[in-house]
Protein backbone atom coordinates (compact mmCIF):
# COMPACT_ATOMS: atom_id res chain seq x y z
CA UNK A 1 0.00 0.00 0.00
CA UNK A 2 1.38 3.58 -1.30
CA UNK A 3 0.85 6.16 1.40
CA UNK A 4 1.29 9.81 0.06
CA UNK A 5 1.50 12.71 2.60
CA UNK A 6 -1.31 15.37 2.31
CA UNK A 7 -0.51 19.43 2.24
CA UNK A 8 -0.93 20.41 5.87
CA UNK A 9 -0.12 23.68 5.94
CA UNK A 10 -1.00 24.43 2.77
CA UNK A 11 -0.51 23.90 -1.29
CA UNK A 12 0.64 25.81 -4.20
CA UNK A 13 -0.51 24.60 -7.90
CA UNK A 14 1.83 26.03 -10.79
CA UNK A 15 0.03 26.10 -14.02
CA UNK A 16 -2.71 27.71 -16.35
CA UNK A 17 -5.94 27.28 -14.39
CA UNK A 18 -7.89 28.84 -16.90
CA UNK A 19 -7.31 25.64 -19.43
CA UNK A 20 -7.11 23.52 -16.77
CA UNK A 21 -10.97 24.53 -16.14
CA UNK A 22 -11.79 24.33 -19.83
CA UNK A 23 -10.46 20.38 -19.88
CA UNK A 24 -11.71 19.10 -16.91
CA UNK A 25 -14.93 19.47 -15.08
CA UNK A 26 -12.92 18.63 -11.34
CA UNK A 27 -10.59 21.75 -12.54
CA UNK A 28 -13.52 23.74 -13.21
CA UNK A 29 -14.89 23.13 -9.79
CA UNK A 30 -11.60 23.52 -8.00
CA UNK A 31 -10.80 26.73 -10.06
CA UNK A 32 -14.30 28.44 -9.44
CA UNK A 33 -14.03 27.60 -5.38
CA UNK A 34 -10.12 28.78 -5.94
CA UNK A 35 -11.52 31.85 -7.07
CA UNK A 36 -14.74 32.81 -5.10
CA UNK A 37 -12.07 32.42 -2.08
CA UNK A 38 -9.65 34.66 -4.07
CA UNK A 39 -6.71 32.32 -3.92
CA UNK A 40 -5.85 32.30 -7.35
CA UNK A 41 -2.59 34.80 -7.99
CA UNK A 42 0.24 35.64 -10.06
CA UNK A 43 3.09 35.35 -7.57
CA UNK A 44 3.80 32.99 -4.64
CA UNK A 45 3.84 34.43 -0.81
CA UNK A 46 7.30 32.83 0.69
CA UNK A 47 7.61 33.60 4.42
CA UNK A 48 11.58 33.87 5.86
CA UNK A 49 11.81 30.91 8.34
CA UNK A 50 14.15 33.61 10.54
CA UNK A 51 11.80 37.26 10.61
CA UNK A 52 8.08 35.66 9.40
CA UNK A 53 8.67 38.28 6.48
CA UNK A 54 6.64 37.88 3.65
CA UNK A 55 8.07 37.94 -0.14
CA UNK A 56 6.01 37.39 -2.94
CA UNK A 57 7.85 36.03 -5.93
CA UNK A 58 6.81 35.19 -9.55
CA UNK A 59 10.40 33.85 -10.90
CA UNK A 60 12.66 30.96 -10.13
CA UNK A 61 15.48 33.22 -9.63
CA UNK A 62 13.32 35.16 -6.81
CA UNK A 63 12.73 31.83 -4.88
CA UNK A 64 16.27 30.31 -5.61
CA UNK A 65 17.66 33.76 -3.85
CA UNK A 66 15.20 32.96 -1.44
CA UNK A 67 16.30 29.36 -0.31
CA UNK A 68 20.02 30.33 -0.48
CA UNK A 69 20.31 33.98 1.20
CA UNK A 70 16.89 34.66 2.85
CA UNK A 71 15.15 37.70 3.14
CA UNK A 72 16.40 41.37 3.06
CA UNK A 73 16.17 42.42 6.71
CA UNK A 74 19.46 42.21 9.20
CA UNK A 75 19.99 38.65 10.79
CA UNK A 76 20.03 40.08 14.07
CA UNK A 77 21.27 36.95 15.68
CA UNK A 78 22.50 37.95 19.18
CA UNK A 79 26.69 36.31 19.03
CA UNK A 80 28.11 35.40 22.66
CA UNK A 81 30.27 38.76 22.25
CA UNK A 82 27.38 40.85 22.62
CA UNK A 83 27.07 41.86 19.07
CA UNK A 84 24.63 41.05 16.56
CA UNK A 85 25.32 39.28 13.29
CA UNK A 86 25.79 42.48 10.77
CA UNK A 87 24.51 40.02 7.63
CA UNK A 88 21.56 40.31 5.79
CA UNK A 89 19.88 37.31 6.05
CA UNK A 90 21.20 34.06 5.81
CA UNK A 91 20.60 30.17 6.22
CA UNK A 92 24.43 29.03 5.84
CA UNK A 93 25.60 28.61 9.30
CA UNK A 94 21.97 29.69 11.40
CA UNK A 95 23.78 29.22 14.62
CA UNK A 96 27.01 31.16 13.72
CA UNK A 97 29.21 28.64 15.21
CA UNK A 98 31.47 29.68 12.05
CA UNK A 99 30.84 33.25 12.15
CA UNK A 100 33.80 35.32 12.95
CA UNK A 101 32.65 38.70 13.99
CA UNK A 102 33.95 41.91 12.14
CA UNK A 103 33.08 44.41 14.67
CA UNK A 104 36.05 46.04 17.22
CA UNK A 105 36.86 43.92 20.68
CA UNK A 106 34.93 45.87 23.47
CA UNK A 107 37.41 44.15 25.96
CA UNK A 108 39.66 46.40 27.97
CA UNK A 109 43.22 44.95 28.72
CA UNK A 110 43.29 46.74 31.68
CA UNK A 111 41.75 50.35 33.60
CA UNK A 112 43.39 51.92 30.77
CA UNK A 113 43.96 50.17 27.57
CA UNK A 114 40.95 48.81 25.30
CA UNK A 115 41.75 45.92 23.11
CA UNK A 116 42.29 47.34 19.29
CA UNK A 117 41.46 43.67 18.11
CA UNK A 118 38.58 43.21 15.99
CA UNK A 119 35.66 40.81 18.04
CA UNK A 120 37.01 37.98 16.50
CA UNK A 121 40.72 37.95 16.81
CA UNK A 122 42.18 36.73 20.56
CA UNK A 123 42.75 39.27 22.58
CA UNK A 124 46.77 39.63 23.60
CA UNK A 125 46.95 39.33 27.04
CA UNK A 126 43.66 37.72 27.02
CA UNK A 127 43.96 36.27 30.76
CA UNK A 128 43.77 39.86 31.79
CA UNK A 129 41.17 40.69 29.62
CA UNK A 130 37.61 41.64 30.73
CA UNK A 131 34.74 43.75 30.38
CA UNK A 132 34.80 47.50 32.62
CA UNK A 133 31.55 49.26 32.67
């Protein structure tokens, strides 16, 4: 027995609805309900897994730049340093254990001396290092 999984969130249908109705009297039913409902479109809404933003897209290249880069806002991902990812966003590496942040060390080698190190670069004397507020 062939068990197929059923659209439980939803379903998108690529094609020419309008012939589809004109060939077969199930399409012309499913179109006309599609329809009534307006849920019949030219472009597909894609929502960013990361920000719940909302992109509607009508080309393969749209949804390809989609899967591989995410949307246009800031990733915003809060690193252990204190800083936030400066990215747009992005699905390669969603937990940043390879991200090396770009932004300048806000450790202080001592009372006097900040650390001119970028974040993520060790610090030189880096048992002496901590935060001063």
């Amino acid at each position: 027995m062939l068990l197929y999984p059923r659209a439980k969130k939803g379903m998108f249908c690529l094609g020419n609805f309008s012939l589809y109705a004109t060939k077969s009297e199930l399409w012309k039913i499913i179109v006309g309900k599609l329809e009534e409902n307006d849920m019949i479109g030219e472009k597909i809404p894609l929502k960013c897994n990361q920000h719940s933003k909302l992109t509607l897209v009508d080309k393969s290249e749209e949804i390809l730049r989609l899967v591989h880069r995410g949307c246009s806002e800031k990733c915003g991902f809060q690193l252990p340093c204190g800083h936030t990812c400066v990215r747009n966003c992005h699905y390669d590496d969603l937990d940043h254990f390879l991200y090396e942040c770009p932004l300048p060390c806000e450790k202080y080698i001592d009372d006097n001396r900040k650390c001119r190190r970028k974040c993520s670069e060790r610090c030189k004397n880096v048992q002496k290092a901590k935060y001063y507020s």
